[in-house]
N, C-alpha and C. Protein backbone atom coordinates (compact mmCIF):
# COMPACT_ATOMS: atom_id res chain seq x y z
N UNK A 1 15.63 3.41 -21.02
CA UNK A 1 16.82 3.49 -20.19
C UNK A 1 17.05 4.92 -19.74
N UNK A 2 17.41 4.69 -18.64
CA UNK A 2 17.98 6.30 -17.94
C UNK A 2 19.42 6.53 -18.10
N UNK A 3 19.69 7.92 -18.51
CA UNK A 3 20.91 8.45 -18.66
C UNK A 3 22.06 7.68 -17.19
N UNK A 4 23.34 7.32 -17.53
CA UNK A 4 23.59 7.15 -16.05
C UNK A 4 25.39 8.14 -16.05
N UNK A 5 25.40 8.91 -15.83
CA UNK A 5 26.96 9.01 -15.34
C UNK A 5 28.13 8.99 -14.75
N UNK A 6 27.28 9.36 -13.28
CA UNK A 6 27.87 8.90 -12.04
C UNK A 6 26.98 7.69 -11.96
N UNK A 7 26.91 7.09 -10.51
CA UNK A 7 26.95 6.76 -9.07
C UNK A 7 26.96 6.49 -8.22
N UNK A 8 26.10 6.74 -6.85
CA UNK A 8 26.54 6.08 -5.91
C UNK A 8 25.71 5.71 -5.05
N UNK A 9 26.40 4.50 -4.23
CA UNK A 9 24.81 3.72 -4.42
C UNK A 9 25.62 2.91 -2.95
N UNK A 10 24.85 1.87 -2.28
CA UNK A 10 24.92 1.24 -1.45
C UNK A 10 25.49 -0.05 -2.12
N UNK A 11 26.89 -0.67 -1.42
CA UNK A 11 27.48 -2.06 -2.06
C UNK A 11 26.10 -3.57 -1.00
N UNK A 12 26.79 -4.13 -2.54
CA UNK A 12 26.03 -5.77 -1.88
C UNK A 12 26.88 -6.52 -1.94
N UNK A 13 27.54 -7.27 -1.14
CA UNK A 13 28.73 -8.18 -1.20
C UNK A 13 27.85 -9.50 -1.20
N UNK A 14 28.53 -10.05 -2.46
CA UNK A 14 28.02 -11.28 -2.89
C UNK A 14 29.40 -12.11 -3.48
N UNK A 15 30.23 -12.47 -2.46
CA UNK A 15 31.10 -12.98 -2.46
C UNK A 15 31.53 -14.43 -3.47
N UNK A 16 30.35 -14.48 -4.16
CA UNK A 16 30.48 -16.33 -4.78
C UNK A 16 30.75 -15.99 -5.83
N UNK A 17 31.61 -17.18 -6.80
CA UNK A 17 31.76 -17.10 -8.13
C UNK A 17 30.72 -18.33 -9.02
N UNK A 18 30.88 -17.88 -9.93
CA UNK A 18 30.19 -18.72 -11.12
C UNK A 18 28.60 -18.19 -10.53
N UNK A 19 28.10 -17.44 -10.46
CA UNK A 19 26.76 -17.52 -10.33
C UNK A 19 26.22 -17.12 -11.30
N UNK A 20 25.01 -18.39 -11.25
CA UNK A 20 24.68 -18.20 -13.19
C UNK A 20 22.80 -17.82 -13.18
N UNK A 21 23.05 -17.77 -14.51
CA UNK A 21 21.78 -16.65 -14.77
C UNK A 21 20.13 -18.04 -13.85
N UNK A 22 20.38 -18.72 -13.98
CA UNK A 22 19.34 -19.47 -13.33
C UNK A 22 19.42 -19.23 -11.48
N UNK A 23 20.50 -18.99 -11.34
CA UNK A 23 20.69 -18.40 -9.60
C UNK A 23 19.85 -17.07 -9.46
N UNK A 24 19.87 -16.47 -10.92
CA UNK A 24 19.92 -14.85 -10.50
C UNK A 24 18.47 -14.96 -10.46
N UNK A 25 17.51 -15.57 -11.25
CA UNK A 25 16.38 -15.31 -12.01
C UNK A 25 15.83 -17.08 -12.60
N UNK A 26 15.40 -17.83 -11.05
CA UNK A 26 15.16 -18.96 -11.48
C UNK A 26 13.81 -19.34 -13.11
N UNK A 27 13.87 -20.87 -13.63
CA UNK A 27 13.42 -20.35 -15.10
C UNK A 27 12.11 -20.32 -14.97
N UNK A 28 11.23 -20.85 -13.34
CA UNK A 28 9.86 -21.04 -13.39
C UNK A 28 9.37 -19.52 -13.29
N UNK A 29 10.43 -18.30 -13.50
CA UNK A 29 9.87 -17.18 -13.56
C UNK A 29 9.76 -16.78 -14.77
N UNK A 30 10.07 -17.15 -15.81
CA UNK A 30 10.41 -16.53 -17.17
C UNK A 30 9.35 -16.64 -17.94
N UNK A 31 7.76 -16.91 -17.45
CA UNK A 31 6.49 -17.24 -18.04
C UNK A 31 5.71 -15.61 -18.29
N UNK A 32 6.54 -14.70 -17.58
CA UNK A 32 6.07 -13.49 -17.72
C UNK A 32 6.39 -12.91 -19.44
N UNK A 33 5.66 -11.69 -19.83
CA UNK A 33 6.29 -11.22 -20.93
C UNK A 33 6.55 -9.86 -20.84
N UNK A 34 6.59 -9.66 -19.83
CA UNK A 34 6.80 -8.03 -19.30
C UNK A 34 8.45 -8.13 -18.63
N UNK A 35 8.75 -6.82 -19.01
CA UNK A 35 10.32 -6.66 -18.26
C UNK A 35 10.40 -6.31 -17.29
N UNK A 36 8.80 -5.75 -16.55
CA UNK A 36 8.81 -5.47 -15.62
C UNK A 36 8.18 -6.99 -14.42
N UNK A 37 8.49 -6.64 -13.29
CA UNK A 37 8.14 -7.34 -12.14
C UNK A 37 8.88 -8.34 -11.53
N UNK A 38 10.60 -8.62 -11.90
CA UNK A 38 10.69 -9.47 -12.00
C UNK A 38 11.69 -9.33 -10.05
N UNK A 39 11.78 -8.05 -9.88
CA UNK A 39 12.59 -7.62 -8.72
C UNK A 39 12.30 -8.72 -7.61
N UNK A 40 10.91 -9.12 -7.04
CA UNK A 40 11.08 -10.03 -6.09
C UNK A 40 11.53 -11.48 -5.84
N UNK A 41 11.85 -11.59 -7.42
CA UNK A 41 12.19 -12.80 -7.60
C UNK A 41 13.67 -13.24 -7.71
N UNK A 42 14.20 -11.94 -7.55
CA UNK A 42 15.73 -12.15 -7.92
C UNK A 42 16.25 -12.88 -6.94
N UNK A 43 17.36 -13.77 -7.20
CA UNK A 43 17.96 -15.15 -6.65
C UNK A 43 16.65 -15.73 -5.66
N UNK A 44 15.60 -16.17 -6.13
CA UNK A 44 14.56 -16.49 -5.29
C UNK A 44 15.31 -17.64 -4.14
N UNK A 45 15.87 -18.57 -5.13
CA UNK A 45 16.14 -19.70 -4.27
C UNK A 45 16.98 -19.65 -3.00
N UNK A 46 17.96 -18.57 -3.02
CA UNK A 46 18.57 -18.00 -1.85
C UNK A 46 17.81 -17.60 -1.25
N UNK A 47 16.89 -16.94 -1.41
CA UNK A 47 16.61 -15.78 -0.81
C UNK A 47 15.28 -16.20 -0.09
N UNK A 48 14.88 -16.87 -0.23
CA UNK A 48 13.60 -17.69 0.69
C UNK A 48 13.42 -18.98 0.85
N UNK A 49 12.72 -19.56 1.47
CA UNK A 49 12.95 -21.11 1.97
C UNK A 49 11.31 -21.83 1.05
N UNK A 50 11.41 -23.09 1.00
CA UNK A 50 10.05 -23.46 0.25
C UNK A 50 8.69 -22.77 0.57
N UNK A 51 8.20 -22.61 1.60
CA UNK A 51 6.93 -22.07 1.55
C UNK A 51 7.14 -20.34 1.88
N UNK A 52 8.82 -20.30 1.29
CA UNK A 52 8.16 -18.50 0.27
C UNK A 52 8.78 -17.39 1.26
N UNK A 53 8.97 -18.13 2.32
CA UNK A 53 9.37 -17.05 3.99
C UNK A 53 10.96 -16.90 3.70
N UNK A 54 11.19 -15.33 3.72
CA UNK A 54 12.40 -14.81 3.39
C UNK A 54 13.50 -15.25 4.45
N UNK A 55 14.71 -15.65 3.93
CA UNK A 55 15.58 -16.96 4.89
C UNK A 55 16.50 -15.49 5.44
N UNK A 56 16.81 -15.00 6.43
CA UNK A 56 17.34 -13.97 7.16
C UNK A 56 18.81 -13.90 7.21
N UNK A 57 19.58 -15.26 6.35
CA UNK A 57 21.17 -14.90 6.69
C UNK A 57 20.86 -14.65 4.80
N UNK A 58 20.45 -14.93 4.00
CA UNK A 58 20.83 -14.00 3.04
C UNK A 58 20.70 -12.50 2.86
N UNK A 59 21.92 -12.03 2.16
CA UNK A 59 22.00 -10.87 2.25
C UNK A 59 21.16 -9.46 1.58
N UNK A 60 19.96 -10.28 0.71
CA UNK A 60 19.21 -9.32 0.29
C UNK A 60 17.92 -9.03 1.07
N UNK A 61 18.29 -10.05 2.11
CA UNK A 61 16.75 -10.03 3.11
C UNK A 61 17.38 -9.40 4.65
N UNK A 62 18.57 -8.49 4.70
CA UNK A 62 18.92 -8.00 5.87
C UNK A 62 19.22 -6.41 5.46
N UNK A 63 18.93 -5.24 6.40
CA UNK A 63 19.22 -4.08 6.09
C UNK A 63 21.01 -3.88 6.15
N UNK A 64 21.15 -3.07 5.62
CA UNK A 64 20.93 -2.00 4.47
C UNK A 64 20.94 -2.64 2.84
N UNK A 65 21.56 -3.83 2.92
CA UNK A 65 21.44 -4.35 1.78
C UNK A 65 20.19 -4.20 0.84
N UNK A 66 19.15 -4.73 1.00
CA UNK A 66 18.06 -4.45 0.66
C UNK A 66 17.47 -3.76 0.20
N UNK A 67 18.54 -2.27 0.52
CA UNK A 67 18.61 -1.05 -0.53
C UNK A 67 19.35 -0.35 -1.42
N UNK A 68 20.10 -1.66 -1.59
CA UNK A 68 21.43 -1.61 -2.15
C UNK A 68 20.98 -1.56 -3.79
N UNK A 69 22.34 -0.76 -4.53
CA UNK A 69 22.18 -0.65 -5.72
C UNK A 69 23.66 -0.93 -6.35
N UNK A 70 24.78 -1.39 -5.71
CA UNK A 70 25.68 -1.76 -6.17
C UNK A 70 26.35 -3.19 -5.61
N UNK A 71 26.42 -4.09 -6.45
CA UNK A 71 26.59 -5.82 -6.68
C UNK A 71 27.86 -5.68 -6.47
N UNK A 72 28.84 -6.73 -5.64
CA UNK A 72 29.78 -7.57 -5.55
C UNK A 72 29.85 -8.51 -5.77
N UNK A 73 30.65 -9.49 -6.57
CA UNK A 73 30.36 -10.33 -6.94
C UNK A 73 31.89 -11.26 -7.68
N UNK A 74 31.86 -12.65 -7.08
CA UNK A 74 32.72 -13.34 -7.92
C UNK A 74 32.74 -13.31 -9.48
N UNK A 75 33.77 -14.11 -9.51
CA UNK A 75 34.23 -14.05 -10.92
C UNK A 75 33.02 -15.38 -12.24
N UNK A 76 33.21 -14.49 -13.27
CA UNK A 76 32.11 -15.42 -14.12
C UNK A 76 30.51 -15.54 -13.79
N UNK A 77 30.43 -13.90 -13.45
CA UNK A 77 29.47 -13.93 -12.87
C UNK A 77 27.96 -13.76 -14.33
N UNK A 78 27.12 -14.34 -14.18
CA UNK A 78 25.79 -14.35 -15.22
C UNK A 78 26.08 -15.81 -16.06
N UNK A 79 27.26 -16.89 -16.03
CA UNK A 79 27.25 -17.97 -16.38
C UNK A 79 25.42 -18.37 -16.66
N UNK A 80 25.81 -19.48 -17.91
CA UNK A 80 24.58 -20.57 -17.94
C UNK A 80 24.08 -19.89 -19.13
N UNK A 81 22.63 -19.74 -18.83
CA UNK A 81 21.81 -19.28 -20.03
C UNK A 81 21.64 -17.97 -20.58
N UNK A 82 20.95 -17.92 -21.85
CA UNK A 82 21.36 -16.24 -21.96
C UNK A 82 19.98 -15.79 -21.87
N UNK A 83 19.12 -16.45 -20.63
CA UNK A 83 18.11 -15.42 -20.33
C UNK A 83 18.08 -13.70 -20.25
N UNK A 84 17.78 -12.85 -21.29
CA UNK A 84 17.50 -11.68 -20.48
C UNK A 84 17.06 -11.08 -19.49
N UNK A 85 16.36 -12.06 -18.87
CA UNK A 85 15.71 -11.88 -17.62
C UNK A 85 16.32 -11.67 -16.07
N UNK A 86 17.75 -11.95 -16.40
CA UNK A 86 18.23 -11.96 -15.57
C UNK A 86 18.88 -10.46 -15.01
N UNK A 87 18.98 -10.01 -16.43
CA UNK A 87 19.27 -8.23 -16.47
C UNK A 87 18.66 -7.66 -15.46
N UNK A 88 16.89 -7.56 -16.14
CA UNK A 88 15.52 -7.44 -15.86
C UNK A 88 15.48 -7.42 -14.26
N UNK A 89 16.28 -8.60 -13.81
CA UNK A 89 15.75 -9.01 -12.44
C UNK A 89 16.29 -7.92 -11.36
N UNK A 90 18.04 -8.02 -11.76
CA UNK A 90 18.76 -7.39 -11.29
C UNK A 90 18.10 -5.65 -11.09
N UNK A 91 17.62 -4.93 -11.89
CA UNK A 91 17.68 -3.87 -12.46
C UNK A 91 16.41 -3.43 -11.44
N UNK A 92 15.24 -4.61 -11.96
CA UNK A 92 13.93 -4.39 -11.26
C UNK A 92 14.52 -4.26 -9.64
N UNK A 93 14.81 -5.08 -9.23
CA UNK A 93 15.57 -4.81 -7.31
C UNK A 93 15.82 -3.36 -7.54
N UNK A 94 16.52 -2.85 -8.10
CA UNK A 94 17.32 -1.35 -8.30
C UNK A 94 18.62 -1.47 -8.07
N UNK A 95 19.20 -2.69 -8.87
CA UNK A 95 20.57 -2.74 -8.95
C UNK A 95 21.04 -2.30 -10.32
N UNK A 96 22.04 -1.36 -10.19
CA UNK A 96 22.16 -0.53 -10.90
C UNK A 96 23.73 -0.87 -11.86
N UNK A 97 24.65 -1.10 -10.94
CA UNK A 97 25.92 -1.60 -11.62
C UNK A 97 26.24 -3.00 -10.29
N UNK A 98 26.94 -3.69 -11.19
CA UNK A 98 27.24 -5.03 -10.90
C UNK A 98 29.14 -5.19 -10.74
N UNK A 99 29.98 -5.21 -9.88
CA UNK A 99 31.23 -5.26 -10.14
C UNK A 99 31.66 -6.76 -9.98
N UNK A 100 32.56 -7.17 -10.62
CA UNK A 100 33.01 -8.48 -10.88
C UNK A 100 34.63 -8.38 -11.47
N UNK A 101 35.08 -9.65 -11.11
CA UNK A 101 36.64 -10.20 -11.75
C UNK A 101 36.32 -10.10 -13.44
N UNK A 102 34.89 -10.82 -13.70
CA UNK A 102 34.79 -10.99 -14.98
C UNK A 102 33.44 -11.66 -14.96
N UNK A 103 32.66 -11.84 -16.20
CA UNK A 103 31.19 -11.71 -16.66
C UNK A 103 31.16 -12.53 -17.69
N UNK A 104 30.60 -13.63 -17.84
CA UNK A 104 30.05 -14.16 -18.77
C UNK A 104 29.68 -13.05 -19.88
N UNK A 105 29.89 -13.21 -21.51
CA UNK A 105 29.78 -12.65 -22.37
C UNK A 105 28.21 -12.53 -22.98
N UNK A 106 27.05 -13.52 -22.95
CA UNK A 106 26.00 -13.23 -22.89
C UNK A 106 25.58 -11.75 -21.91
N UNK A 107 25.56 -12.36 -20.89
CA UNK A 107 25.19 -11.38 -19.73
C UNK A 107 25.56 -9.98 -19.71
N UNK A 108 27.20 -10.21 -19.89
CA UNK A 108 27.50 -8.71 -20.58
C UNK A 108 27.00 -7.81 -21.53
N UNK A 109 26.26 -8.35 -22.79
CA UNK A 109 26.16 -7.72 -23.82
C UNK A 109 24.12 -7.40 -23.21
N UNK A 110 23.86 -8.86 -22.71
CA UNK A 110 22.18 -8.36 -21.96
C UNK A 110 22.46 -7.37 -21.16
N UNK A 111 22.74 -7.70 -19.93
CA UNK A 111 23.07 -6.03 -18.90
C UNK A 111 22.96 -4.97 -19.91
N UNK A 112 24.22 -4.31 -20.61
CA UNK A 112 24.40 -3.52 -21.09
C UNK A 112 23.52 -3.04 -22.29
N UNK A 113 22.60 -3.95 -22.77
CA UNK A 113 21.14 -3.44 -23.80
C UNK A 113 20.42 -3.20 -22.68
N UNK A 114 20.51 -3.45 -20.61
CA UNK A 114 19.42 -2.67 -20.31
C UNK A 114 19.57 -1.62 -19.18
N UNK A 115 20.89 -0.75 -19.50
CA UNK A 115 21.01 -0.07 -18.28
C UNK A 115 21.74 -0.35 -16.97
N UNK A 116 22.03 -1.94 -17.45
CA UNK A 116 23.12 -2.42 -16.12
C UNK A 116 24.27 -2.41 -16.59
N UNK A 117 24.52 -1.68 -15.47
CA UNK A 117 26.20 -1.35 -16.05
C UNK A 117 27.36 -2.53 -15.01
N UNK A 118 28.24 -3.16 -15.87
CA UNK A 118 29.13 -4.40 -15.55
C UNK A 118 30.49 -3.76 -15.67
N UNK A 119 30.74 -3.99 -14.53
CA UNK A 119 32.38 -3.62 -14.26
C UNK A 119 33.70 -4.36 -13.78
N UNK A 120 34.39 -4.59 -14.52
CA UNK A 120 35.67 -5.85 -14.40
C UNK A 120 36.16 -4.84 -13.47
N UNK A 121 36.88 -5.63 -12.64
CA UNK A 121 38.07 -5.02 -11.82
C UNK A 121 39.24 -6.31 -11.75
N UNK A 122 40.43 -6.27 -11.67
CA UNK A 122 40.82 -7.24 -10.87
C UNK A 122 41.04 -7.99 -9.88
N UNK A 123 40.94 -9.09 -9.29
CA UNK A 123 40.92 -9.72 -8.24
C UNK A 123 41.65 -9.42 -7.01
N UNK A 124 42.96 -8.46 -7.19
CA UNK A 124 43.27 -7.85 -5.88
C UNK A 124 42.48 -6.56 -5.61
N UNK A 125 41.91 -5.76 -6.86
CA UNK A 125 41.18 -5.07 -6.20
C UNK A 125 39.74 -5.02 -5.58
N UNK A 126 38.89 -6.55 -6.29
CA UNK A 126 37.74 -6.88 -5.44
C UNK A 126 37.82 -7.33 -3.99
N UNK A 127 38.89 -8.33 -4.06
CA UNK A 127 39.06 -8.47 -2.38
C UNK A 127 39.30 -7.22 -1.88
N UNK A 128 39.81 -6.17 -2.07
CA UNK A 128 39.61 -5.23 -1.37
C UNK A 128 38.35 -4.72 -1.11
N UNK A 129 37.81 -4.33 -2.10
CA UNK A 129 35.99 -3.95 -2.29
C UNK A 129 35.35 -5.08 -1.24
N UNK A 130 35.50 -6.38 -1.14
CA UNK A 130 34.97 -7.33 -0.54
C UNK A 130 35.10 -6.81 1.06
N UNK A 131 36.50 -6.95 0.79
CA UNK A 131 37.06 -6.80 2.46
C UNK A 131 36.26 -5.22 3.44
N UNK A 132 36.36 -4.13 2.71
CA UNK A 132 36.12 -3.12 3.09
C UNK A 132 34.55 -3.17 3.68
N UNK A 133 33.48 -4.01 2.58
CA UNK A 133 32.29 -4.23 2.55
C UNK A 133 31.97 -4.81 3.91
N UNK A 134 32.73 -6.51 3.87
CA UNK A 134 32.82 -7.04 4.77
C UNK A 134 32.53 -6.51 6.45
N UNK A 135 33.34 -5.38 6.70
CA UNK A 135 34.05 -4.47 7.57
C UNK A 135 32.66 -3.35 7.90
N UNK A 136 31.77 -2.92 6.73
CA UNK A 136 31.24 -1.80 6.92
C UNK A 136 30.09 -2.02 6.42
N UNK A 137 28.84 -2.43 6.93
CA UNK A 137 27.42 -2.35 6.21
C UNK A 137 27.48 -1.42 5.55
N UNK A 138 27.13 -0.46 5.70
CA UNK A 138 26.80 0.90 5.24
C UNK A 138 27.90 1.61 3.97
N UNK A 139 28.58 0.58 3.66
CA UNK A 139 29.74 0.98 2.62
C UNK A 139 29.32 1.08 1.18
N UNK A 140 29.79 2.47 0.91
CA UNK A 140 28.84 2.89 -0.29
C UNK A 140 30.03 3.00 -1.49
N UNK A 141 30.01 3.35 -2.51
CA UNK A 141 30.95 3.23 -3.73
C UNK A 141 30.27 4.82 -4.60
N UNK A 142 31.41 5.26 -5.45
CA UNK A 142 30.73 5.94 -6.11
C UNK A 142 31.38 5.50 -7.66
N UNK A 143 30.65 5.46 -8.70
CA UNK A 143 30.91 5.00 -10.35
C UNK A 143 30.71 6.06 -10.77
N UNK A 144 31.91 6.56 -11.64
CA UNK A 144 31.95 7.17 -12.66
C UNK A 144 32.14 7.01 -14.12
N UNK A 145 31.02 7.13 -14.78
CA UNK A 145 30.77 6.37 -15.79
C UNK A 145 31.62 7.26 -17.57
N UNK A 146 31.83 8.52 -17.03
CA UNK A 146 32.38 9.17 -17.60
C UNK A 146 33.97 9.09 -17.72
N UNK A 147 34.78 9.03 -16.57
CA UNK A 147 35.87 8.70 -16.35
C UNK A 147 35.87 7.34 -16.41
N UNK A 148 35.25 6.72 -16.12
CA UNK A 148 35.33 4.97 -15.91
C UNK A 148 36.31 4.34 -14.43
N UNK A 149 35.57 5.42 -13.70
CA UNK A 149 36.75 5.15 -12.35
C UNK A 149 35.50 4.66 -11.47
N UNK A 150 35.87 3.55 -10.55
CA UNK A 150 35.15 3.72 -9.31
C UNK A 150 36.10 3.66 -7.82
N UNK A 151 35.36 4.37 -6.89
CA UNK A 151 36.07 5.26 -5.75
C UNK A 151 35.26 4.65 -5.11
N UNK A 152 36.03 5.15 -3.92
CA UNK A 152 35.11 5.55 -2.75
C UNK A 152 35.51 6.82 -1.36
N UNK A 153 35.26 7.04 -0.52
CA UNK A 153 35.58 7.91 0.51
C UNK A 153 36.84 7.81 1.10
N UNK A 154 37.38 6.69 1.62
CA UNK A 154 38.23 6.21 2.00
C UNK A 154 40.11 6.37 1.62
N UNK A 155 39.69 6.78 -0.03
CA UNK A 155 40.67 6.65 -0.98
C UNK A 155 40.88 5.56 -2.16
N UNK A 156 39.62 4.63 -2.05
CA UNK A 156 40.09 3.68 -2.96
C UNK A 156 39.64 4.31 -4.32
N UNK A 157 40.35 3.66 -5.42
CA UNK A 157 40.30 4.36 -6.76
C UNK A 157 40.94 3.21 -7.30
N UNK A 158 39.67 2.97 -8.67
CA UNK A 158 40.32 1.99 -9.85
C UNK A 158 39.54 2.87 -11.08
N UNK A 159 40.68 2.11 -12.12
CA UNK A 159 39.63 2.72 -13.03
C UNK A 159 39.13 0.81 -14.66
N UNK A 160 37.99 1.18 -15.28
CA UNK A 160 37.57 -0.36 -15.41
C UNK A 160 37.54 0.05 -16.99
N UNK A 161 37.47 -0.44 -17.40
CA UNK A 161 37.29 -0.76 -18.91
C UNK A 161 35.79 -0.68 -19.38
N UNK A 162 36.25 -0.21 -20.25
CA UNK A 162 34.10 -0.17 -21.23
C UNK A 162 34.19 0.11 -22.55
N UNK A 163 34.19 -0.36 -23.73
CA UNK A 163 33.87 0.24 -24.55
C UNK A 163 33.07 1.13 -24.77
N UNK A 164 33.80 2.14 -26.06
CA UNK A 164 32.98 3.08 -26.42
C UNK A 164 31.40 3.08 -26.15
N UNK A 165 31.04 2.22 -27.61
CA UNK A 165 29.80 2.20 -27.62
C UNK A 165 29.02 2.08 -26.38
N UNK A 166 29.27 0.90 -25.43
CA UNK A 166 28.17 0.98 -24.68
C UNK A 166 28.36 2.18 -23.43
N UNK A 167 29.78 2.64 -23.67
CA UNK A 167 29.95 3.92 -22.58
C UNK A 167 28.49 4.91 -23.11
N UNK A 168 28.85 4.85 -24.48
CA UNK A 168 28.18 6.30 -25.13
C UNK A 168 26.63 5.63 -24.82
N UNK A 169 26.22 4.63 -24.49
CA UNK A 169 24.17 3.86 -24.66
C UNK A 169 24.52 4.35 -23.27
N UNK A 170 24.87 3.97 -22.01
CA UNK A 170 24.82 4.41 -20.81
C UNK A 170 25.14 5.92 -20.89
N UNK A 171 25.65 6.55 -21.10
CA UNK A 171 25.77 7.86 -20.88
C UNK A 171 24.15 8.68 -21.52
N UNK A 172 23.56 7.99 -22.26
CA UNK A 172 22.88 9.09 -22.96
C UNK A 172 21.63 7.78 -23.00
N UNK A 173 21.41 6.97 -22.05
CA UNK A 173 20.35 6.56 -21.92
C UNK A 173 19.76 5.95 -22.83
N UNK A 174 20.01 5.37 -24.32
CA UNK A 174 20.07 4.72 -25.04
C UNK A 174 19.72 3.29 -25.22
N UNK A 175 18.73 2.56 -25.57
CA UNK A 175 18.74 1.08 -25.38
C UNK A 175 18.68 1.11 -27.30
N UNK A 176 18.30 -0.84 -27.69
CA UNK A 176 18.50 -0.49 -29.12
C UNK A 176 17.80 0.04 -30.33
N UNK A 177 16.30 0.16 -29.16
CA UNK A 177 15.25 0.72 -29.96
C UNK A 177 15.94 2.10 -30.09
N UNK A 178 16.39 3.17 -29.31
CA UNK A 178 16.78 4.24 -29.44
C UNK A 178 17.83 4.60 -30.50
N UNK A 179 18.48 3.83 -30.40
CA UNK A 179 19.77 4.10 -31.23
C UNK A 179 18.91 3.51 -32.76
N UNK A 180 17.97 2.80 -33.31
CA UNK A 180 17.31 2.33 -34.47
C UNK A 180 17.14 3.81 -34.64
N UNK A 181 16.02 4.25 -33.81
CA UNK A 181 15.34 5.88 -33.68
C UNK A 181 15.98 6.78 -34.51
N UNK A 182 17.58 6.95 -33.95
CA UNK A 182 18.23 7.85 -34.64
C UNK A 182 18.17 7.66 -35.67
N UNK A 183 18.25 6.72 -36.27
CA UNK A 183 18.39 6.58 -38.34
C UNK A 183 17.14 6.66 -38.59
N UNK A 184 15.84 7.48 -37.78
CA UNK A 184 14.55 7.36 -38.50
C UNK A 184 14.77 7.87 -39.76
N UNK A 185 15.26 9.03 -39.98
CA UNK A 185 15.33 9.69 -41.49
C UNK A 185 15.66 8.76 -42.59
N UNK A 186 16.87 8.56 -42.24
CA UNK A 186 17.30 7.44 -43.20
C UNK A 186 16.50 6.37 -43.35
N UNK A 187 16.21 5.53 -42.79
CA UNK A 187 14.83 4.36 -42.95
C UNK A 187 13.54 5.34 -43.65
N UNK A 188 13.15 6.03 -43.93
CA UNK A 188 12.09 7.08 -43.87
C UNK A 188 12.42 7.42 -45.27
N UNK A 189 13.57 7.80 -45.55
CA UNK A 189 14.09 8.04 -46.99
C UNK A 189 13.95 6.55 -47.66
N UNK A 190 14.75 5.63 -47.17
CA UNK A 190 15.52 4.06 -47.96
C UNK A 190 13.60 3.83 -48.35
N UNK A 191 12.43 4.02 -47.36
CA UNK A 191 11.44 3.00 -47.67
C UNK A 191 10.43 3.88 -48.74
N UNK A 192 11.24 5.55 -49.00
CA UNK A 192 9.90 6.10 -49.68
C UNK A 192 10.66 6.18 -51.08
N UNK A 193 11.69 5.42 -51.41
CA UNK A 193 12.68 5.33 -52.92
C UNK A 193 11.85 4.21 -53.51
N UNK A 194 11.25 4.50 -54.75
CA UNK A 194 10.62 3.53 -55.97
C UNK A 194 11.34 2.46 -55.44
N UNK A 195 10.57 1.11 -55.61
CA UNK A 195 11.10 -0.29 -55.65
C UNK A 195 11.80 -0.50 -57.05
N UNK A 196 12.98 -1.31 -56.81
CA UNK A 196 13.94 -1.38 -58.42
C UNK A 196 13.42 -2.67 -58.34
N UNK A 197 13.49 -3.32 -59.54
CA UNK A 197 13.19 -5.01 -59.70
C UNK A 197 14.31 -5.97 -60.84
């Protein structure tokens, strides 16, 4: 995982709610065992028609989107299964933070073991985020992961909730192998103490 503190990134308005982890990251992809590769596949089924040809009114197959690194998104968003893959998928595109009303609790706790950072706002302030988006391709956001505010140019300003802990794994780049890491000593000590019986 990469350190993240700020930032700022291009919005994707994805206006629907309940979209669940089989939307994000259908399951005939999950035969891989790598975390990597999974970017072209994200919401496949939107996003191309049966024989594979990218469908042009979705929004990840039109510019600027396409280079987008910040998600809009209805409420209950990562519903269904608790594929990790769906993190994976998101992340591989180069989506970086995801904003939402609210997040399925699987998904939350996956995102956040991989660098995707999930951000509640409330519902009058996503329709705004929506609306503005709506209004402006090119509408960019900036996250501050330190303050826990996200802005933008314009004047908008909220600030979102995060616990500690996973503030402190995003800030310092942390996944859970890393944070094991830190107690090498201690594991290192506990396994070189005589066995008691």
């Amino acid at each position: 995982m990469q350190p993240m503190r700020t930032h700022h990134g291009q919005v994707i308005p994805l206006d629907r709610a309940n979209v669940d982890t089989d939307q994000i990251i259908p399951k005939q992809f999950l035969k891989r065992i790598e975390r990597t590769g999974y970017g072209p596949f994200l919401f496949n089924d939107w996003r191309y028609d049966a024989a594979g040809n990218p469908l042009p009114d979705f929004i990840l197959n039109q510019e600027p989107y396409n280079h987008g690194s910040i998600l809009l998104a209805g409420k209950n968003f990562g519903c269904g299964s608790s594929r990790e893959h769906a993190a994976w998928a998101l992340t591989n595109f180069g989506i970086l933070v995801v904003i939402a009303p609210s997040f399925a609790d699987i998904f939350h706790t996956n995102a956040s073991n991989n660098g995707l950072l999930t951000v509640e706002l409330p519902e009058a302030a996503m329709a705004e985020l929506l609306a503005k988006a709506a209004h402006q391709r090119n509408y960019h956001l900036n996250v501050d992961v330190e303050n826990l505010i996200v802005s933008d140019h314009s004047g908008f300003s909220a600030k979102f909730p995060l616990d500690a802990f996973r503030q402190h794994c995003l800030l310092n780049g942390l996944d859970q192998i890393d944070i094991t890491l830190q107690k090498q000593q201690a594991i290192t000590d506990y396994e070189a103490r005589p066995a008691r019986y």
